[in-house]
N, C-alpha and C. Protein backbone atom coordinates (compact mmCIF):
# COMPACT_ATOMS: atom_id res chain seq x y z
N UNK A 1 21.09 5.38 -26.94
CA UNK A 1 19.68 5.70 -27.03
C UNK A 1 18.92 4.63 -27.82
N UNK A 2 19.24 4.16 -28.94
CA UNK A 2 18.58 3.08 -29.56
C UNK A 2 18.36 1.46 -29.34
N UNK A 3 19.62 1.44 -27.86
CA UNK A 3 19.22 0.41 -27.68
C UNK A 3 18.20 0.29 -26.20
N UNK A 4 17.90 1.61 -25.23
CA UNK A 4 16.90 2.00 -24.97
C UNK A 4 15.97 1.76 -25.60
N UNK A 5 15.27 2.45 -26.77
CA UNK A 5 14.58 2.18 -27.59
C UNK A 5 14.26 1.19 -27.69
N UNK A 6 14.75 0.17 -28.29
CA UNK A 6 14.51 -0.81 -28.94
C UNK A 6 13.77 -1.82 -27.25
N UNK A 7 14.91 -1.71 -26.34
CA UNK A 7 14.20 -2.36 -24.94
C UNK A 7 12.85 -1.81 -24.75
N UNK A 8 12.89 -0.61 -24.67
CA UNK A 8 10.82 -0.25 -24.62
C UNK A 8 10.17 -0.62 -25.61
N UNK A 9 10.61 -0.86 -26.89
CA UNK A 9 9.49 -1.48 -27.81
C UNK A 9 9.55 -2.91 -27.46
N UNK A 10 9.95 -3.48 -27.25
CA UNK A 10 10.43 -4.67 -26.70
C UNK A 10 9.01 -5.14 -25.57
N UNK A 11 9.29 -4.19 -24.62
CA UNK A 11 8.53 -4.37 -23.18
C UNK A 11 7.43 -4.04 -23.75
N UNK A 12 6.69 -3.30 -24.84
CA UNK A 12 5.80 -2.58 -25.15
C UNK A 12 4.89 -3.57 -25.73
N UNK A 13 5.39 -4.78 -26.54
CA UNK A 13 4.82 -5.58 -27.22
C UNK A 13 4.30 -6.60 -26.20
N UNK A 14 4.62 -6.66 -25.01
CA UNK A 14 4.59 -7.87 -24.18
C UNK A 14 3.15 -7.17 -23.88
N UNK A 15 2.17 -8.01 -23.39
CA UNK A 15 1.08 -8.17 -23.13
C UNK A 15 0.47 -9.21 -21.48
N UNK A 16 -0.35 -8.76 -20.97
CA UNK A 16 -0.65 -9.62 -19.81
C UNK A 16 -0.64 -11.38 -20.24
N UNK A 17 -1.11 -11.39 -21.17
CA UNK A 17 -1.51 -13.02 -21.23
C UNK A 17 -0.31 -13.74 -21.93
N UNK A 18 1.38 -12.65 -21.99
CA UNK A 18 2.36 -13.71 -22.22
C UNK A 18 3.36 -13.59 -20.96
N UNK A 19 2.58 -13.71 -19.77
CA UNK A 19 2.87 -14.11 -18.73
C UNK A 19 2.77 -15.24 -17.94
N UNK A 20 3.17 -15.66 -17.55
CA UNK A 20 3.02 -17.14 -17.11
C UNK A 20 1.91 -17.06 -16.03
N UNK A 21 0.92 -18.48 -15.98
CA UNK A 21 0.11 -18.09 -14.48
C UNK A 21 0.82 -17.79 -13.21
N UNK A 22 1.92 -18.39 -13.17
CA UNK A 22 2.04 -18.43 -11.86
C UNK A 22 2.45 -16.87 -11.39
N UNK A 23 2.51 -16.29 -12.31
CA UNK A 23 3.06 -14.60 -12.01
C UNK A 23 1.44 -13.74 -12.10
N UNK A 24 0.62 -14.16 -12.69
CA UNK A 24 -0.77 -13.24 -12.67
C UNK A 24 -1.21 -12.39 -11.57
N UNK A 25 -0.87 -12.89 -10.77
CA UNK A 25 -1.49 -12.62 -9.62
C UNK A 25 -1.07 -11.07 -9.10
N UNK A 26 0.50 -11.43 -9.46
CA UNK A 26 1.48 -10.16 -8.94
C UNK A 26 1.04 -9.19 -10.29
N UNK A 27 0.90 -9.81 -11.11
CA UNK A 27 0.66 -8.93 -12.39
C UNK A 27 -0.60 -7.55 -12.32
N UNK A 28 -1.63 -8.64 -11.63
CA UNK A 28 -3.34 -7.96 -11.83
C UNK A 28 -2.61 -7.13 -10.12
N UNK A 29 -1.77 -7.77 -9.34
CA UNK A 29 -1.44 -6.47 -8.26
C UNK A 29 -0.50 -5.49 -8.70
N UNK A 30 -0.06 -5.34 -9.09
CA UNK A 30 1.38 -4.16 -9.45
C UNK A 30 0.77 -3.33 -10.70
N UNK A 31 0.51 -3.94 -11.55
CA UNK A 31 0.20 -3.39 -13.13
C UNK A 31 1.14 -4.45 -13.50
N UNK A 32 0.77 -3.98 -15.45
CA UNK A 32 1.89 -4.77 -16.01
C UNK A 32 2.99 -4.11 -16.17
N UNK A 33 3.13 -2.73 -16.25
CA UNK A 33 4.33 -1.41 -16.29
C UNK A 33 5.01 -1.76 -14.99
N UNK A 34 4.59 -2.18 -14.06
CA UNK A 34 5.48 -2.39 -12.48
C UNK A 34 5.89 -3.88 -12.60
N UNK A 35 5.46 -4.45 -12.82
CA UNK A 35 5.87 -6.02 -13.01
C UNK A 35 6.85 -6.01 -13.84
N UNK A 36 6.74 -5.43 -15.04
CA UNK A 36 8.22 -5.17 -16.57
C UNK A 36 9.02 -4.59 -15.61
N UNK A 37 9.08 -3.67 -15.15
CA UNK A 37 10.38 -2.76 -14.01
C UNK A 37 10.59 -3.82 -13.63
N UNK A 38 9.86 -4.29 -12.77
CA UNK A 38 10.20 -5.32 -11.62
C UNK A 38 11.41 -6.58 -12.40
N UNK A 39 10.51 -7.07 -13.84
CA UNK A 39 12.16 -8.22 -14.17
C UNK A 39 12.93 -7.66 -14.66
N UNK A 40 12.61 -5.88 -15.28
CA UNK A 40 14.29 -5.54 -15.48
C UNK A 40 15.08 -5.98 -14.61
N UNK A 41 14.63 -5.37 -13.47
CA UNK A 41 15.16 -4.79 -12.27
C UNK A 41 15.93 -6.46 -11.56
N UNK A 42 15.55 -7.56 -11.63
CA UNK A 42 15.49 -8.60 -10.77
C UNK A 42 15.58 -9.76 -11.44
N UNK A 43 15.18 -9.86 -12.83
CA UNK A 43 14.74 -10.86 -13.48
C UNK A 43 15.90 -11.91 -13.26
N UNK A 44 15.47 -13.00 -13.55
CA UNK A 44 16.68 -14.26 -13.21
C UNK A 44 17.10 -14.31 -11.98
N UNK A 45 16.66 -13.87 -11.34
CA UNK A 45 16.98 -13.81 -9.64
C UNK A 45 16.24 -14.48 -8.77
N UNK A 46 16.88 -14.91 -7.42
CA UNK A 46 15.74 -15.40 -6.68
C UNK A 46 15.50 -13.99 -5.64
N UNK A 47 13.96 -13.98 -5.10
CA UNK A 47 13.80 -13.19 -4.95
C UNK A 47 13.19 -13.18 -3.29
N UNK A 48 13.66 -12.92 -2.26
CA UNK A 48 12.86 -12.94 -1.15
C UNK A 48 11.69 -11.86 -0.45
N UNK A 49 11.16 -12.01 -0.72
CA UNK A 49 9.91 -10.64 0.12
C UNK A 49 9.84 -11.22 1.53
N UNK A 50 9.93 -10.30 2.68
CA UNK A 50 9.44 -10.37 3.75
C UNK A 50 8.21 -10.43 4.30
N UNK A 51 7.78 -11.36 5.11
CA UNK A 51 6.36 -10.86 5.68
C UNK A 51 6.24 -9.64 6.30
N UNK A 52 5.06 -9.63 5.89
CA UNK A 52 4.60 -7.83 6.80
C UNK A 52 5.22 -7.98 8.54
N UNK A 53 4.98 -8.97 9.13
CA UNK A 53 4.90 -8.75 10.21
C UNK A 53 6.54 -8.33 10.60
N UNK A 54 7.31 -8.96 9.85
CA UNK A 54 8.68 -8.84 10.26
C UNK A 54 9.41 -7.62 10.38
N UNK A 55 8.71 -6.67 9.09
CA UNK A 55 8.34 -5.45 8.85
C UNK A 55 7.82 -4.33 10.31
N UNK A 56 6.96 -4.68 10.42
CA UNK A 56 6.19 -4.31 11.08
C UNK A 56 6.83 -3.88 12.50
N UNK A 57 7.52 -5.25 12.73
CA UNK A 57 8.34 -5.52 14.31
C UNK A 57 9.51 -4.89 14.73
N UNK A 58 10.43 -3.86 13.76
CA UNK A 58 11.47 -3.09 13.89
C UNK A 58 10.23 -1.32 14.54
N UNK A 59 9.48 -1.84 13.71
CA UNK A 59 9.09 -0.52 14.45
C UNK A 59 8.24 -0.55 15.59
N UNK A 60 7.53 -1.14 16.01
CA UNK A 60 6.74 -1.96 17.43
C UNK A 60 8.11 -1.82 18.35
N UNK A 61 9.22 -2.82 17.98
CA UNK A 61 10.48 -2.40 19.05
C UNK A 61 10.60 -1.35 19.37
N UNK A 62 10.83 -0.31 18.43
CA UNK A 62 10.83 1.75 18.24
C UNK A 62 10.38 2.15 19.15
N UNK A 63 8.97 1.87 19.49
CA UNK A 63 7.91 2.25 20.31
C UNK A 63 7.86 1.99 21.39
N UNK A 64 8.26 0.79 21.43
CA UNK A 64 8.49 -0.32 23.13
C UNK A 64 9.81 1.02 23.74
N UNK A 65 10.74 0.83 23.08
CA UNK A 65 12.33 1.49 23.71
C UNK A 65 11.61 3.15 23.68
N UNK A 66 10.58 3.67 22.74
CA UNK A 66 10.57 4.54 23.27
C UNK A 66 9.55 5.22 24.81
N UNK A 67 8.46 4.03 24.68
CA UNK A 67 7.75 4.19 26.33
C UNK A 67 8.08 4.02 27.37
N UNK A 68 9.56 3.23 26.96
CA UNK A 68 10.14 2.34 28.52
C UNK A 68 10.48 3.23 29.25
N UNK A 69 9.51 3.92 30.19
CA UNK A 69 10.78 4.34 31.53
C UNK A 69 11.01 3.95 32.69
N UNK A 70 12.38 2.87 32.17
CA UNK A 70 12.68 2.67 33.12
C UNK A 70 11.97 0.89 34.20
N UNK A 71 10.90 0.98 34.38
CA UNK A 71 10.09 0.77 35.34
C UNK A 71 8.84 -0.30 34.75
N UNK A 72 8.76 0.37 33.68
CA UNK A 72 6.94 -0.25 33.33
C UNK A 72 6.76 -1.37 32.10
N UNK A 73 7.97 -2.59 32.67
CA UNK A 73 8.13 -3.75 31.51
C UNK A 73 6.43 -4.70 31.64
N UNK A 74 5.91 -4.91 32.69
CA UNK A 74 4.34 -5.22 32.98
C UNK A 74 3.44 -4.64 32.09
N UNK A 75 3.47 -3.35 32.22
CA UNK A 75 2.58 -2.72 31.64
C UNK A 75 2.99 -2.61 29.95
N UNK A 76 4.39 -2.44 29.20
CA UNK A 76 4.21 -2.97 28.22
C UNK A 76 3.78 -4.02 27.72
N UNK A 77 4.32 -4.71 28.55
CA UNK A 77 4.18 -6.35 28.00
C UNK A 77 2.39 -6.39 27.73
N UNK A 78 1.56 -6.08 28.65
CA UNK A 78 0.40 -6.10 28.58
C UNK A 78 0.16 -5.49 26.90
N UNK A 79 0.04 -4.09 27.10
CA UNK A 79 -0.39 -3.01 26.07
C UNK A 79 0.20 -3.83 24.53
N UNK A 80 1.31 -4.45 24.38
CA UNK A 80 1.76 -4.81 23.05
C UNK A 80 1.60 -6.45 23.27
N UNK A 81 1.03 -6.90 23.98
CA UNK A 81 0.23 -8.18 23.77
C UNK A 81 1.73 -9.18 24.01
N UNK A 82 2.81 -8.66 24.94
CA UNK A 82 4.09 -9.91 24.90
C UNK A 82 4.84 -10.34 26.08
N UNK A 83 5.48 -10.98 26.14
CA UNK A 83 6.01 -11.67 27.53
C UNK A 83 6.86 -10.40 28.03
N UNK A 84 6.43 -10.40 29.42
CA UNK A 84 7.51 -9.14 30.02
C UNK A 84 9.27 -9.87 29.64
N UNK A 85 9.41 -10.97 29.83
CA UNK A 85 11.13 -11.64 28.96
C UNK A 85 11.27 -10.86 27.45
N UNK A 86 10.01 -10.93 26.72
CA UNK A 86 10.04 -10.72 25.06
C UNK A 86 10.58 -8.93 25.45
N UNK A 87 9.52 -8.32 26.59
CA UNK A 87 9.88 -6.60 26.91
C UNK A 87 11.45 -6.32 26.98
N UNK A 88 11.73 -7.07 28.01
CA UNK A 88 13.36 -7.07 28.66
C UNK A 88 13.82 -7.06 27.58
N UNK A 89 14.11 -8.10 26.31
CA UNK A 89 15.01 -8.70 25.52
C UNK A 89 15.07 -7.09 24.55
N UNK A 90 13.89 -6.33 24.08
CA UNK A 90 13.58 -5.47 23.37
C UNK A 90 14.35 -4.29 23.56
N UNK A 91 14.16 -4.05 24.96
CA UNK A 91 14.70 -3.10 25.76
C UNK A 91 16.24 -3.24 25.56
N UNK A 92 16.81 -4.46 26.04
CA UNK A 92 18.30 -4.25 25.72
C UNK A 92 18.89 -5.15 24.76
N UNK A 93 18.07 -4.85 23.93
CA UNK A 93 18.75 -4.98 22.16
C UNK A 93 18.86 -6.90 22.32
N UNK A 94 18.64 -7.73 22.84
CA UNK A 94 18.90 -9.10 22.89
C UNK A 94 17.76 -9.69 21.78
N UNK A 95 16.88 -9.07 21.72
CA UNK A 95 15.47 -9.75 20.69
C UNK A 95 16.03 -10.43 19.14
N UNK A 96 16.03 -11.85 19.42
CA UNK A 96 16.78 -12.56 18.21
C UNK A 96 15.23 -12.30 17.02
């Protein structure tokens, strides 16, 4: 327990402006209470975040496999803005 302790007084004393600039940004977005989690959690690490879109594209696939019947790779391809090849590939799991 005290050395709990002592880590939250620790984190407690830290302040926004003994942060480096190049972290501000994430700072003024998260809080400074989510940013401290965050280098418990990670600190000394390299760290990769995904783009949204990449995100985004497991579930767009979801949707594609779940309208497909069968028949209507045109008409997806249209509606989700992609090559009826990009439809096909979606459809049977090939989409690198």
């Amino acid at each position: 327990m005290a050395n709990t302790t002592s880590s939250f007084q620790t984190l407690r004393s830290i302040r926004e402006e003994d942060i480096p600039e190049e972290y501000q940004d994430i700072v003024e977005t998260l809080g400074l209470d989510t940013f401290l989690r965050l280098t418990t959690l990670c600190g000394g690490q390299s760290l990769y975040i995904p783009k949204l879109d990449s995100l985004e594209r497991d579930g767009r696939d979801r949707e594609i496999r779940a309208r497909f019947n069968g028949a209507n790779y045109r008409a997806l391809a249209a509606q989700f803005r992609l090559s009826e090849r990009q439809i096909r590939k979606i459809i049977n799991g090939t989409r690198t």
